[in-house]
C-alpha atoms as a PDB file:
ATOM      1  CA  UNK A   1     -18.505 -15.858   8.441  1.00  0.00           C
ATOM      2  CA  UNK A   2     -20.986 -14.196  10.562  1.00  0.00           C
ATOM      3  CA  UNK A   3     -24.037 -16.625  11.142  1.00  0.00           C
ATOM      4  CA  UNK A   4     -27.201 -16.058  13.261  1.00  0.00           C
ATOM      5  CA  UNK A   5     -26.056 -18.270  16.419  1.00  0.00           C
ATOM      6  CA  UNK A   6     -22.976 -16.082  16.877  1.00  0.00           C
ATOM      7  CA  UNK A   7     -25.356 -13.303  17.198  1.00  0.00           C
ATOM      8  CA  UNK A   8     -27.587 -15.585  19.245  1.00  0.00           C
ATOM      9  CA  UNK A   9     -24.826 -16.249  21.865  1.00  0.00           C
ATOM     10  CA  UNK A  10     -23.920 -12.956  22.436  1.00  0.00           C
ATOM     11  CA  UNK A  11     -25.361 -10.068  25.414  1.00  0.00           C
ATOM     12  CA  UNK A  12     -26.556  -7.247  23.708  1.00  0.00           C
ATOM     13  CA  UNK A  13     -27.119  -3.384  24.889  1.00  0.00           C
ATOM     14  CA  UNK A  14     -30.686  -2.292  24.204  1.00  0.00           C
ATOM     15  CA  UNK A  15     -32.293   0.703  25.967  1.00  0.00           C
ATOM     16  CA  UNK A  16     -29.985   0.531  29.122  1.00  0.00           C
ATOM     17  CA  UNK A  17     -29.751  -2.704  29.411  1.00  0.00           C
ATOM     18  CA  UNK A  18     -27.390  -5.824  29.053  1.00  0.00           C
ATOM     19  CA  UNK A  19     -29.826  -8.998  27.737  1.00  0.00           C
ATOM     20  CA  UNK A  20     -29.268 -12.272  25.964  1.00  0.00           C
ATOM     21  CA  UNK A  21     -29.392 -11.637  22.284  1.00  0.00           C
ATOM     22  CA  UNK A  22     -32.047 -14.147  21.871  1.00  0.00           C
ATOM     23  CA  UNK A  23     -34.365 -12.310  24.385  1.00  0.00           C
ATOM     24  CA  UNK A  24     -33.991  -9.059  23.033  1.00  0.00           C
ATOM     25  CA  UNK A  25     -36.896  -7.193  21.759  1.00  0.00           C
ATOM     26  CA  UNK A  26     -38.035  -4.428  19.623  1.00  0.00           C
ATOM     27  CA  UNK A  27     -41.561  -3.299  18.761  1.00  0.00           C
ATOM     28  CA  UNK A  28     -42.634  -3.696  15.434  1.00  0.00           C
ATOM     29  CA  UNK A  29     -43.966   0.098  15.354  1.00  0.00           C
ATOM     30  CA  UNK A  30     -39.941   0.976  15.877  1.00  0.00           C
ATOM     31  CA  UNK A  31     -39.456   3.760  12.886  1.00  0.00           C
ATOM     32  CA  UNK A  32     -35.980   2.370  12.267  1.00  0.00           C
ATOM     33  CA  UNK A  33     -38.341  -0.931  11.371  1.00  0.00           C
ATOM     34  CA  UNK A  34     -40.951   1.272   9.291  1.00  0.00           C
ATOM     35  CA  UNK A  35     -38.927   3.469   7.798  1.00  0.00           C
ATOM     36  CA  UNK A  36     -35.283   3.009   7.961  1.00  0.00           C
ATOM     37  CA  UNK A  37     -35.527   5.900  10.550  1.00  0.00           C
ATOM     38  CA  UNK A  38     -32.276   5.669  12.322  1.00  0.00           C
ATOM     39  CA  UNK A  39     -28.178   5.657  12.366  1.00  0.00           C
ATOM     40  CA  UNK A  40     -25.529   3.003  12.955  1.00  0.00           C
ATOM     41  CA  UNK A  41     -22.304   2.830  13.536  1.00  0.00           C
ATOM     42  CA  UNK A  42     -19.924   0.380  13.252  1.00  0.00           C
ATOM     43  CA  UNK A  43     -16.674   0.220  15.457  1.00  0.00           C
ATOM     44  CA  UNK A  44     -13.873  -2.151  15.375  1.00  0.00           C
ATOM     45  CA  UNK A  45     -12.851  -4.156  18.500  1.00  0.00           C
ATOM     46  CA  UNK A  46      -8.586  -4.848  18.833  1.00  0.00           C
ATOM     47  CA  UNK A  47      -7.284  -6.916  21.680  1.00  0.00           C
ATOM     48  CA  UNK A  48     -10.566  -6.517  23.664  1.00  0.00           C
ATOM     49  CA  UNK A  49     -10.084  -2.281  22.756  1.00  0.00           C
ATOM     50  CA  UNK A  50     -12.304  -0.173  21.132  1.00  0.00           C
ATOM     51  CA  UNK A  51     -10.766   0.992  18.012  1.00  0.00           C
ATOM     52  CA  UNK A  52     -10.816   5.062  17.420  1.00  0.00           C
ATOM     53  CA  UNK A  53     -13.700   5.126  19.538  1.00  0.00           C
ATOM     54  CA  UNK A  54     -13.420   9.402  19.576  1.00  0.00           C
ATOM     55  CA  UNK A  55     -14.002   9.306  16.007  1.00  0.00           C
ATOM     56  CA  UNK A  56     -16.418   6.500  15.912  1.00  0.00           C
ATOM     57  CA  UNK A  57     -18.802   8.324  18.596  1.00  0.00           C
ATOM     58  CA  UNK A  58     -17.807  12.254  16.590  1.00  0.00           C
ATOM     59  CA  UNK A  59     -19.223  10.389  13.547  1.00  0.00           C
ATOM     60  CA  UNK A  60     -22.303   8.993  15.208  1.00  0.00           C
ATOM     61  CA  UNK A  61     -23.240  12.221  16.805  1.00  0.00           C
ATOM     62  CA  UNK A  62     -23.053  14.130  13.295  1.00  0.00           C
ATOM     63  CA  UNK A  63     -25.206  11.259  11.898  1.00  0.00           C
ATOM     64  CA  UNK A  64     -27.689  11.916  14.593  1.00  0.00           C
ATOM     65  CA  UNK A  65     -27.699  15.670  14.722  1.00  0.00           C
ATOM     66  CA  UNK A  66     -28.018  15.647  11.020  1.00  0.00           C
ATOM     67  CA  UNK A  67     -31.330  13.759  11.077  1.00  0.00           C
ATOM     68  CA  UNK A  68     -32.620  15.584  14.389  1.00  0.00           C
ATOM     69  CA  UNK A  69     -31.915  13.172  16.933  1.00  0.00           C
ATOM     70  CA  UNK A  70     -30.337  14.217  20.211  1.00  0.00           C
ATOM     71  CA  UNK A  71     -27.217  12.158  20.850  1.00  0.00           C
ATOM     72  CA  UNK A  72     -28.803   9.588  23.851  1.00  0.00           C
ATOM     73  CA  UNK A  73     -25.586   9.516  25.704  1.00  0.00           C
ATOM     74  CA  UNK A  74     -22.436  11.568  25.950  1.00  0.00           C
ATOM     75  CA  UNK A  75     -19.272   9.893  24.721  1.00  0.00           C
ATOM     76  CA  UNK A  76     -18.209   8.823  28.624  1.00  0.00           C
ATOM     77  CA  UNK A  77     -21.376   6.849  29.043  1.00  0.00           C
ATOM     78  CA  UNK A  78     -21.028   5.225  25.611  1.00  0.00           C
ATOM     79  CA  UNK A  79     -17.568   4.033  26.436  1.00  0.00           C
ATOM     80  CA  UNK A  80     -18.534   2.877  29.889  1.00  0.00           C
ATOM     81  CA  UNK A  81     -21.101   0.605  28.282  1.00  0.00           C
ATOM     82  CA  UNK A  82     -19.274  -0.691  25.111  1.00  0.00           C
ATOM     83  CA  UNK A  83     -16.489  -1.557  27.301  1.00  0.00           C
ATOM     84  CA  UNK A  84     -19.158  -3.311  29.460  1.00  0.00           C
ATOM     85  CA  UNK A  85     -21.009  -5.288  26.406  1.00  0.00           C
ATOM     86  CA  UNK A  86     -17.311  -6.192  25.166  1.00  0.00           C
ATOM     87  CA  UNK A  87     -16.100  -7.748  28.886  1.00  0.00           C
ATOM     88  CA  UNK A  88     -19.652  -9.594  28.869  1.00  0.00           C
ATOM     89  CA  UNK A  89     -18.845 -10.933  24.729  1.00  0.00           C
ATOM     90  CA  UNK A  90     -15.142 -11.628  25.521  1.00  0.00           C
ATOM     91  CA  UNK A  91     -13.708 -15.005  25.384  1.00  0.00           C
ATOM     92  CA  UNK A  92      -9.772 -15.910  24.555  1.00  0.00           C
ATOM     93  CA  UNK A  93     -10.954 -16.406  21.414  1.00  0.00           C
ATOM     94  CA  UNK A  94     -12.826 -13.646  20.020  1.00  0.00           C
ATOM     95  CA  UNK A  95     -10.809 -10.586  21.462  1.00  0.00           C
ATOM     96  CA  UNK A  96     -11.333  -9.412  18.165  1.00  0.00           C
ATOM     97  CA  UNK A  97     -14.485  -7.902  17.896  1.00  0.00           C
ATOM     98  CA  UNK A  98     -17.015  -5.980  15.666  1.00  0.00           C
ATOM     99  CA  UNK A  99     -19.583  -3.552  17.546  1.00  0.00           C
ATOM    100  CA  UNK A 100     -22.488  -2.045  16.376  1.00  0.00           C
ATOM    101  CA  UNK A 101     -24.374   0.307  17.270  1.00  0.00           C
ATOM    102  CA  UNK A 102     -27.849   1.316  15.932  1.00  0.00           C
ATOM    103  CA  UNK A 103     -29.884   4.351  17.475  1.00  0.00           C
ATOM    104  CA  UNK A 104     -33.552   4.618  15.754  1.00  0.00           C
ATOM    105  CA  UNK A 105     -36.312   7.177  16.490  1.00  0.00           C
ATOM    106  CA  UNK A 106     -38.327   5.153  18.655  1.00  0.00           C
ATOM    107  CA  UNK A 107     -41.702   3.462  18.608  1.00  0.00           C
ATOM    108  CA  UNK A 108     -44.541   5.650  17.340  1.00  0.00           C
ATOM    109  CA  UNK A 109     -47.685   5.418  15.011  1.00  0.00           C
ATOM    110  CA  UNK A 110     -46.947   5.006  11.613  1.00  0.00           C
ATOM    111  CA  UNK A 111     -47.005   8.604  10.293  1.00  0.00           C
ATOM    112  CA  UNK A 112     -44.118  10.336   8.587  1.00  0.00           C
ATOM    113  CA  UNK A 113     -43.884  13.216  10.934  1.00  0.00           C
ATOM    114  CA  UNK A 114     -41.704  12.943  14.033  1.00  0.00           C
ATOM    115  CA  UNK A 115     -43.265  11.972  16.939  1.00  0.00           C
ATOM    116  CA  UNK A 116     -43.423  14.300  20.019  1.00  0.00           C
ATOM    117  CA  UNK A 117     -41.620  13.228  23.124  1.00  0.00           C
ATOM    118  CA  UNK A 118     -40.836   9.696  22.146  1.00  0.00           C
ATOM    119  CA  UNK A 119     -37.325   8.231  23.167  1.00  0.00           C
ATOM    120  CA  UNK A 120     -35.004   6.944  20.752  1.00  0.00           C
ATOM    121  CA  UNK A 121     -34.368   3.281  20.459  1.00  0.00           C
ATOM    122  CA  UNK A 122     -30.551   2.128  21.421  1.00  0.00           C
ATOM    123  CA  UNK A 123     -29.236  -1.222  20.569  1.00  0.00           C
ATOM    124  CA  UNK A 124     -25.663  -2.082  20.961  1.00  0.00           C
ATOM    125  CA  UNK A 125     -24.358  -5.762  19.249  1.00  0.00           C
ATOM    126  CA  UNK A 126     -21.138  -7.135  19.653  1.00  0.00           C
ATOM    127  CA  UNK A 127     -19.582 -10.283  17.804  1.00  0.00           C
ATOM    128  CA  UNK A 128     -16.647 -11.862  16.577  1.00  0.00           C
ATOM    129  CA  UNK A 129     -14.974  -9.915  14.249  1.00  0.00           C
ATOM    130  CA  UNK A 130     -15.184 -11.529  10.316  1.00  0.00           C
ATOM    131  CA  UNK A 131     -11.691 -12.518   9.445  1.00  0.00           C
ATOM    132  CA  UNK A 132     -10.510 -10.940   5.500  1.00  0.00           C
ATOM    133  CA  UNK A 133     -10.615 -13.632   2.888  1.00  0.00           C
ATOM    134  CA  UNK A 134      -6.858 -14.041   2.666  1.00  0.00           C
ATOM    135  CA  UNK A 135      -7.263 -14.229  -1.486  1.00  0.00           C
ATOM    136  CA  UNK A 136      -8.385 -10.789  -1.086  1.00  0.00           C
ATOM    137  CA  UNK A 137      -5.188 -10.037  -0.007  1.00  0.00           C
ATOM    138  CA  UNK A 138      -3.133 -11.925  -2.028  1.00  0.00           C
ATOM    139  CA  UNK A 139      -4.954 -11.618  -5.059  1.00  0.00           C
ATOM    140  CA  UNK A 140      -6.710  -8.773  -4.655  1.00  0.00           C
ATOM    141  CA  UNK A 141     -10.815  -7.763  -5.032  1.00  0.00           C
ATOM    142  CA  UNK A 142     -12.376  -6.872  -8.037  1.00  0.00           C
ATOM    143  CA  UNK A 143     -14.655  -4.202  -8.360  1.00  0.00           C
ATOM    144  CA  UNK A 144     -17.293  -3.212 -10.668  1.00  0.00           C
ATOM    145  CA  UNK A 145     -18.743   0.548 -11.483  1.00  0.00           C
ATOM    146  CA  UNK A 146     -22.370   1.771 -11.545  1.00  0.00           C
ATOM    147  CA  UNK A 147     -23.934   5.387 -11.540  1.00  0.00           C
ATOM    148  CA  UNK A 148     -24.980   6.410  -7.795  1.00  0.00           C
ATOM    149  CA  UNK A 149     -28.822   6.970  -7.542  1.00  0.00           C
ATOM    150  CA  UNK A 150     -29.018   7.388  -3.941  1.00  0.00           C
ATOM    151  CA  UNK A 151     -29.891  10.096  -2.102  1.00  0.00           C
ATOM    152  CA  UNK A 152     -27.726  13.443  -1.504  1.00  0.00           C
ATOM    153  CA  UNK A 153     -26.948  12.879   1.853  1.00  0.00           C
ATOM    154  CA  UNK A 154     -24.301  10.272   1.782  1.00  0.00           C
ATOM    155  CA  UNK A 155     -22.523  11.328   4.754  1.00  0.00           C
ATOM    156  CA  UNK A 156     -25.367  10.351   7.192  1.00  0.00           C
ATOM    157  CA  UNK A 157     -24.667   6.958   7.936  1.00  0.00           C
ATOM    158  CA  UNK A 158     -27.895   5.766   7.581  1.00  0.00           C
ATOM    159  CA  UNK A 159     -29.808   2.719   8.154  1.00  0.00           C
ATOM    160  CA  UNK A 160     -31.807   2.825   4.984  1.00  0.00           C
ATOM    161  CA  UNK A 161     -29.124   0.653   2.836  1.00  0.00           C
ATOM    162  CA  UNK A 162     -31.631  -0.421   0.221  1.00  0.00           C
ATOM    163  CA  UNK A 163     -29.775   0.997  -2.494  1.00  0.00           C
ATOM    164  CA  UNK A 164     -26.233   0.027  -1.062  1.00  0.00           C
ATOM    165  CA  UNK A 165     -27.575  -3.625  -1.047  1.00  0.00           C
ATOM    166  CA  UNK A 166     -28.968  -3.882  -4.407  1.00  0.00           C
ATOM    167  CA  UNK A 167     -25.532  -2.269  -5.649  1.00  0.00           C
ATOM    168  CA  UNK A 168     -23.359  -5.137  -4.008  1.00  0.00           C
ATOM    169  CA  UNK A 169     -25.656  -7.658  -4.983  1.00  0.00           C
ATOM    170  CA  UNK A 170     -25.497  -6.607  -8.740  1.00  0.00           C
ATOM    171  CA  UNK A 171     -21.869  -6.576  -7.998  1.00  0.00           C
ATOM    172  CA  UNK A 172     -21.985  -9.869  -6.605  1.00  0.00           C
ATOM    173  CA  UNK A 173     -24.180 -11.460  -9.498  1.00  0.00           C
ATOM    174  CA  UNK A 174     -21.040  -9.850 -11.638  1.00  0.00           C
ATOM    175  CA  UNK A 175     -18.676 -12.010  -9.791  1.00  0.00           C
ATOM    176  CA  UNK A 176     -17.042  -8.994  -8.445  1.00  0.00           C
ATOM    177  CA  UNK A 177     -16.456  -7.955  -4.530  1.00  0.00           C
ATOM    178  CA  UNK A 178     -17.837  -4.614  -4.473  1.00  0.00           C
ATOM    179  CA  UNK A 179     -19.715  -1.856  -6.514  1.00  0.00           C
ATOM    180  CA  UNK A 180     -18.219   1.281  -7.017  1.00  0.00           C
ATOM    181  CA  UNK A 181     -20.463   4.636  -7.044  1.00  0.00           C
ATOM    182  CA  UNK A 182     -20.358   7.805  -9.862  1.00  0.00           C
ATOM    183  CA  UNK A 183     -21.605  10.545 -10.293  1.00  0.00           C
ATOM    184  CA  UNK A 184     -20.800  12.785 -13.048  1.00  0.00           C
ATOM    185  CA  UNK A 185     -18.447   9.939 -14.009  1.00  0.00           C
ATOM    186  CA  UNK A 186     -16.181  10.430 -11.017  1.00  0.00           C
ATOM    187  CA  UNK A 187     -15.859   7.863  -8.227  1.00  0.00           C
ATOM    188  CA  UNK A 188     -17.699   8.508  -4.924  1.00  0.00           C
ATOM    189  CA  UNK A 189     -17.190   5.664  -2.703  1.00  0.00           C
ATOM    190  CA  UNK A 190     -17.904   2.014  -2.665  1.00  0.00           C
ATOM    191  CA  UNK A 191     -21.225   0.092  -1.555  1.00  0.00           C
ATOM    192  CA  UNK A 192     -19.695  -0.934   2.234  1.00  0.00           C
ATOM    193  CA  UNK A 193     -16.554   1.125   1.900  1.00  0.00           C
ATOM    194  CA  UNK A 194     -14.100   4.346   0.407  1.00  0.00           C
ATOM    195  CA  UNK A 195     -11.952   3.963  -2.378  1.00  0.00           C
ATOM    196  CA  UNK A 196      -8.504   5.380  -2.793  1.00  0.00           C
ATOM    197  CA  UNK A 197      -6.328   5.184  -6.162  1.00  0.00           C
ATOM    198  CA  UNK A 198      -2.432   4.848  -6.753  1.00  0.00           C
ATOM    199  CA  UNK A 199      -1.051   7.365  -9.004  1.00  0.00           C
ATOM    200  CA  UNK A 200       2.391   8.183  -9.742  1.00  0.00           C
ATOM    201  CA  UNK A 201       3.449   6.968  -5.854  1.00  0.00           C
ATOM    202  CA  UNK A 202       1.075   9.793  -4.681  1.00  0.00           C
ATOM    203  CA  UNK A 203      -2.666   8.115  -2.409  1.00  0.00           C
ATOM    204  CA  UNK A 204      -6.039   9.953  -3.800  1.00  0.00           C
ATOM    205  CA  UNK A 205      -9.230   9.842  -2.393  1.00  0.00           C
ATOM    206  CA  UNK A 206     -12.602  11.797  -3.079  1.00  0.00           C
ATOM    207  CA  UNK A 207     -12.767  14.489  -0.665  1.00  0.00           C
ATOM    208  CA  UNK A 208     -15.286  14.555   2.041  1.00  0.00           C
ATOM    209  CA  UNK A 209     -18.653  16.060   0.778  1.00  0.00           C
ATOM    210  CA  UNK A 210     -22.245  14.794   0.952  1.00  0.00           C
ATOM    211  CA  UNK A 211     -21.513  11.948  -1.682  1.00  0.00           C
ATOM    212  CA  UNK A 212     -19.768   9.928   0.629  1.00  0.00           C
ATOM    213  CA  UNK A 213     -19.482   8.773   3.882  1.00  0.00           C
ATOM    214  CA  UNK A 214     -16.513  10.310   5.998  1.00  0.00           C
ATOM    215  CA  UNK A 215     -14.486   6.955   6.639  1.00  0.00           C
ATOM    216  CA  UNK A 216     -12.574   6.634   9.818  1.00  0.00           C
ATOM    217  CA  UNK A 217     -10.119   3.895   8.468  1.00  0.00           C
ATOM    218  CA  UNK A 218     -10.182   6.360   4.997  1.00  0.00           C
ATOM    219  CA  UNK A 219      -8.885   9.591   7.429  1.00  0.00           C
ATOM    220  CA  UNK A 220      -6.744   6.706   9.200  1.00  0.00           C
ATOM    221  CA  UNK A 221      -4.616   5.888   6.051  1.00  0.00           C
ATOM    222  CA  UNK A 222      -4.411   9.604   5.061  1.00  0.00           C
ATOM    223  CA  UNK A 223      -3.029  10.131   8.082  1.00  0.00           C
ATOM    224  CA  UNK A 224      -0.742   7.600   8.351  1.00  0.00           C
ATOM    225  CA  UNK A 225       0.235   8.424   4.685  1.00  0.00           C
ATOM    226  CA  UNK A 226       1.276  11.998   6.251  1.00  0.00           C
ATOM    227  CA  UNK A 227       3.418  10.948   9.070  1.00  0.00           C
ATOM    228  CA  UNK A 228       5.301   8.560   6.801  1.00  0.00           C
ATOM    229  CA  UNK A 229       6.320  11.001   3.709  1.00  0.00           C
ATOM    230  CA  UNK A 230       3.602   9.466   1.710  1.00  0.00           C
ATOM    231  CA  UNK A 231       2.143  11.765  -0.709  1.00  0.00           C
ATOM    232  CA  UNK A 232      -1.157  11.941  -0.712  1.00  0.00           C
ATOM    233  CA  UNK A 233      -3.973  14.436  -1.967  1.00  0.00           C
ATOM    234  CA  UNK A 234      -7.947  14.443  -1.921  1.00  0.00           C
ATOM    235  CA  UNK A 235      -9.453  15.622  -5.027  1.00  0.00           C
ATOM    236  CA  UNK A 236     -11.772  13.852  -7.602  1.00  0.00           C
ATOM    237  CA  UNK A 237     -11.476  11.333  -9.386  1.00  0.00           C
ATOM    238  CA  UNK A 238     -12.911  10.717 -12.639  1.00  0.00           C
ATOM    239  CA  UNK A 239     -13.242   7.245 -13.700  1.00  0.00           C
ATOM    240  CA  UNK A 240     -10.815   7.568 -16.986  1.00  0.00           C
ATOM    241  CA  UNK A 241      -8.242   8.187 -14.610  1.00  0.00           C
ATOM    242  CA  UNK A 242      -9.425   5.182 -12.000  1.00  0.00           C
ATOM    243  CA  UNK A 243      -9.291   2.738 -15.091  1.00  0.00           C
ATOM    244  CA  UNK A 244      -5.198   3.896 -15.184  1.00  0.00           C
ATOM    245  CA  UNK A 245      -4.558   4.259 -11.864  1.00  0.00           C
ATOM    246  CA  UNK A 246      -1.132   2.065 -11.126  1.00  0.00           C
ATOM    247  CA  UNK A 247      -3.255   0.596  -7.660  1.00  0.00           C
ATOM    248  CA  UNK A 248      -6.608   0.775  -6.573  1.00  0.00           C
ATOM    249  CA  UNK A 249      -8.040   0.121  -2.710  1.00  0.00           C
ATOM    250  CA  UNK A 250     -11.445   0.106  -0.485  1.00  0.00           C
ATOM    251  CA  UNK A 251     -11.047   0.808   3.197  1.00  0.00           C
ATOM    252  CA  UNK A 252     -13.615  -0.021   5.945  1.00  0.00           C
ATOM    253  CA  UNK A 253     -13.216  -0.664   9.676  1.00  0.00           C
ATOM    254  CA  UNK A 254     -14.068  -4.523   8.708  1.00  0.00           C
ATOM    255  CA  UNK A 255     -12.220  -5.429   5.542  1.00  0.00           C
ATOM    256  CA  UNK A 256      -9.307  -2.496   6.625  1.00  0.00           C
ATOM    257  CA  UNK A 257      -7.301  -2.135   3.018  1.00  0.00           C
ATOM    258  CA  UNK A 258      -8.364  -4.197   0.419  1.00  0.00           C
ATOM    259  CA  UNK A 259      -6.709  -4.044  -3.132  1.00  0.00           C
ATOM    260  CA  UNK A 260      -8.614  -3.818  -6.020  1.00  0.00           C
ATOM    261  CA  UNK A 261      -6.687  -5.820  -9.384  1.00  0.00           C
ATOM    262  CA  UNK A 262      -9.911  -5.706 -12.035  1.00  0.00           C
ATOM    263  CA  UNK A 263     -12.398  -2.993 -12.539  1.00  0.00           C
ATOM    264  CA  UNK A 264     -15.176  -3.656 -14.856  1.00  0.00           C
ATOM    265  CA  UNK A 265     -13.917  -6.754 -16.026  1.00  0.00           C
ATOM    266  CA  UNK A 266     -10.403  -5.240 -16.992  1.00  0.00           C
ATOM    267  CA  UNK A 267      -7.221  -5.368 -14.751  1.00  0.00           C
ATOM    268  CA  UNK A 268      -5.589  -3.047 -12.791  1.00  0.00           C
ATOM    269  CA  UNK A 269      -2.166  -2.251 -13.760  1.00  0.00           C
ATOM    270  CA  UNK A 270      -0.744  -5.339 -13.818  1.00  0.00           C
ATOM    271  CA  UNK A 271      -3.262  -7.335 -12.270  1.00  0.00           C
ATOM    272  CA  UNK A 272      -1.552  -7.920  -8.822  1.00  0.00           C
ATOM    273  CA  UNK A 273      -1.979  -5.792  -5.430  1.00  0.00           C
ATOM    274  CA  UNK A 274       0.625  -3.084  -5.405  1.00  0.00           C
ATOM    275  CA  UNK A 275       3.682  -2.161  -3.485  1.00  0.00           C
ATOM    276  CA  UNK A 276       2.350   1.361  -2.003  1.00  0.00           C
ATOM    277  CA  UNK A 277      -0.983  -0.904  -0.889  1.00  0.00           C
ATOM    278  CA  UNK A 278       1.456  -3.283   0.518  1.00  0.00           C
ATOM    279  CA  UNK A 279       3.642  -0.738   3.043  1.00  0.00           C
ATOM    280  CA  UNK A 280      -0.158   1.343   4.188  1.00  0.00           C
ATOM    281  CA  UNK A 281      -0.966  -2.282   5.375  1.00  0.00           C
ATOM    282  CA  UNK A 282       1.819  -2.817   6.702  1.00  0.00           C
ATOM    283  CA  UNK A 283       1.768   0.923   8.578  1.00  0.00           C
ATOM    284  CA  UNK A 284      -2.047   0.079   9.266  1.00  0.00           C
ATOM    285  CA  UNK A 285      -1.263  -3.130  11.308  1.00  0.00           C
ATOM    286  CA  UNK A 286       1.621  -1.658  13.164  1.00  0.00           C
ATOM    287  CA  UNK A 287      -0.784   1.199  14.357  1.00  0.00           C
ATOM    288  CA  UNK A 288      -3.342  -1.529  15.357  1.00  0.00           C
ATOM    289  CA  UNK A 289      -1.320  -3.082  17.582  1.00  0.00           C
ATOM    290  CA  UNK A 290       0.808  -0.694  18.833  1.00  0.00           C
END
């Protein structure tokens, strides 16, 4: 469980720097404090390596182009200091990390035009990384559905989670793990992750669009589906045909593959995580530690 003094502990990157955590500081006028003004990313940390770092950085740089921030460093730089901020948070036992980054657009007056001139904020965290609840594996998650009122731009991957938060909360309060999004009554993605169904021993996913973010562990397992004679296919998916799916699963670059056994109350096939969900783990942790 992540808890305030393992944040506390830690050296963080902000602005060019490398400072305690607990002496790090950022101006209340920051826009990514005012407004939600800002991008994050959020990069798994395996044996003291970063984890698809190429894609991780390609996906930050679209979030920041796509809300008019110039990237702050090229991806050389940004791999010369996460592999700095890792050494410095590195102990022989938390080799397993979670990074994140967070680039904001900078201190300004409170107005909601962009301010001239005014560099971007940079903060780099890293920490332990949050072990899966083993019952999720053996048991499986369970998941509830909800219509997605956020905004149309779903493949920023924005700070402003106010609507992500309220959706696993209500999800939460449901004694479920996580809140899946529709719209038009097809599945989208999940509050903190993608979804993927089982159907007739063929993988499907939503295909990338502006209703959903562009997962790195989602493109992962379709790849890894297409070098081991998986079949696999991204189209939509209404939810009818989630409710018969044979297996259901969320990916992140924290929780990895999680199987889903009850949506809305209701099981899953038979109620237990499935045999296709069981061999992509099993190809997902060999590629980790290969």
């Amino acid at each position: 469980m992540k808890t305030l003094s393992s944040y506390h502990d830690a050296t963080v990157y902000l602005n060019g720097e490398f400072v305690p955590a607990n002496e790090a500081k950022i101006s209340i006028f920051d826009r990514g404090f005012v407004f939600g003004d800002g991008v994050y990313e959020v990069i798994p940390v395996y044996n003291g390596k970063l984890f698809r770092l190429k894609q991780h950085l390609e996906r930050l740089d679209h979030s920041l182009i796509n809300i008019r921030i110039a990237p702050p460093l090229s991806h050389d730089k940004w791999e010369q200091r996460l592999t700095t901020l890792i050494a410095k948070n590195l102990s022989n036992n938390t080799k397993e990390q979670s990074l994140y980054i967070q680039i904001t657009r900078g201190v300004a007056p409170r107005d909601h035009k962009f301010p001239e001139k005014t560099p971007a904020t940079i903060v780099a965290v890293s920490h332990p990384f949050t072990v899966v609840d083993p019952n999720l594996l053996t048991q499986g998650a369970a998941a509830i559905t909800m219509e997605d009122l956020r905004w149309k731009c779903c493949n920023i991957k924005s700070i402003s989670l106010l609507a992500n938060i309220l959706a696993r909360q209500q999800a939460l309060d449901s004694h479920a793990d996580e809140a899946l999004f529709l719209r038009d009554n097809h599945l989208t993605e999940g509050a903190a992750s993608n979804v993927f169904i089982v159907e007739n021993r063929s993988i499907i996913t939503p295909p990338k669009s502006a209703e959903l973010l562009p997962g790195i562990t989602r493109d992962l397992v379709l790849e890894l589906a297409a070098k081991n004679n998986i079949a696999h296919l991204e189209e939509r998916i209404s939810l009818q045909r989630a409710q018969q799916a044979d297996e259901i699963w969320l990916t992140s670059s924290t929780k990895e593959i999680i199987p889903v056994t009850v949506l809305d109350d209701k099981s899953v096939a038979n109620g237990q995580p499935g045999p296709l969900w069981a061999r992509m783990l099993t190809l997902y942790q060999a590629f980790i530690h290969q």
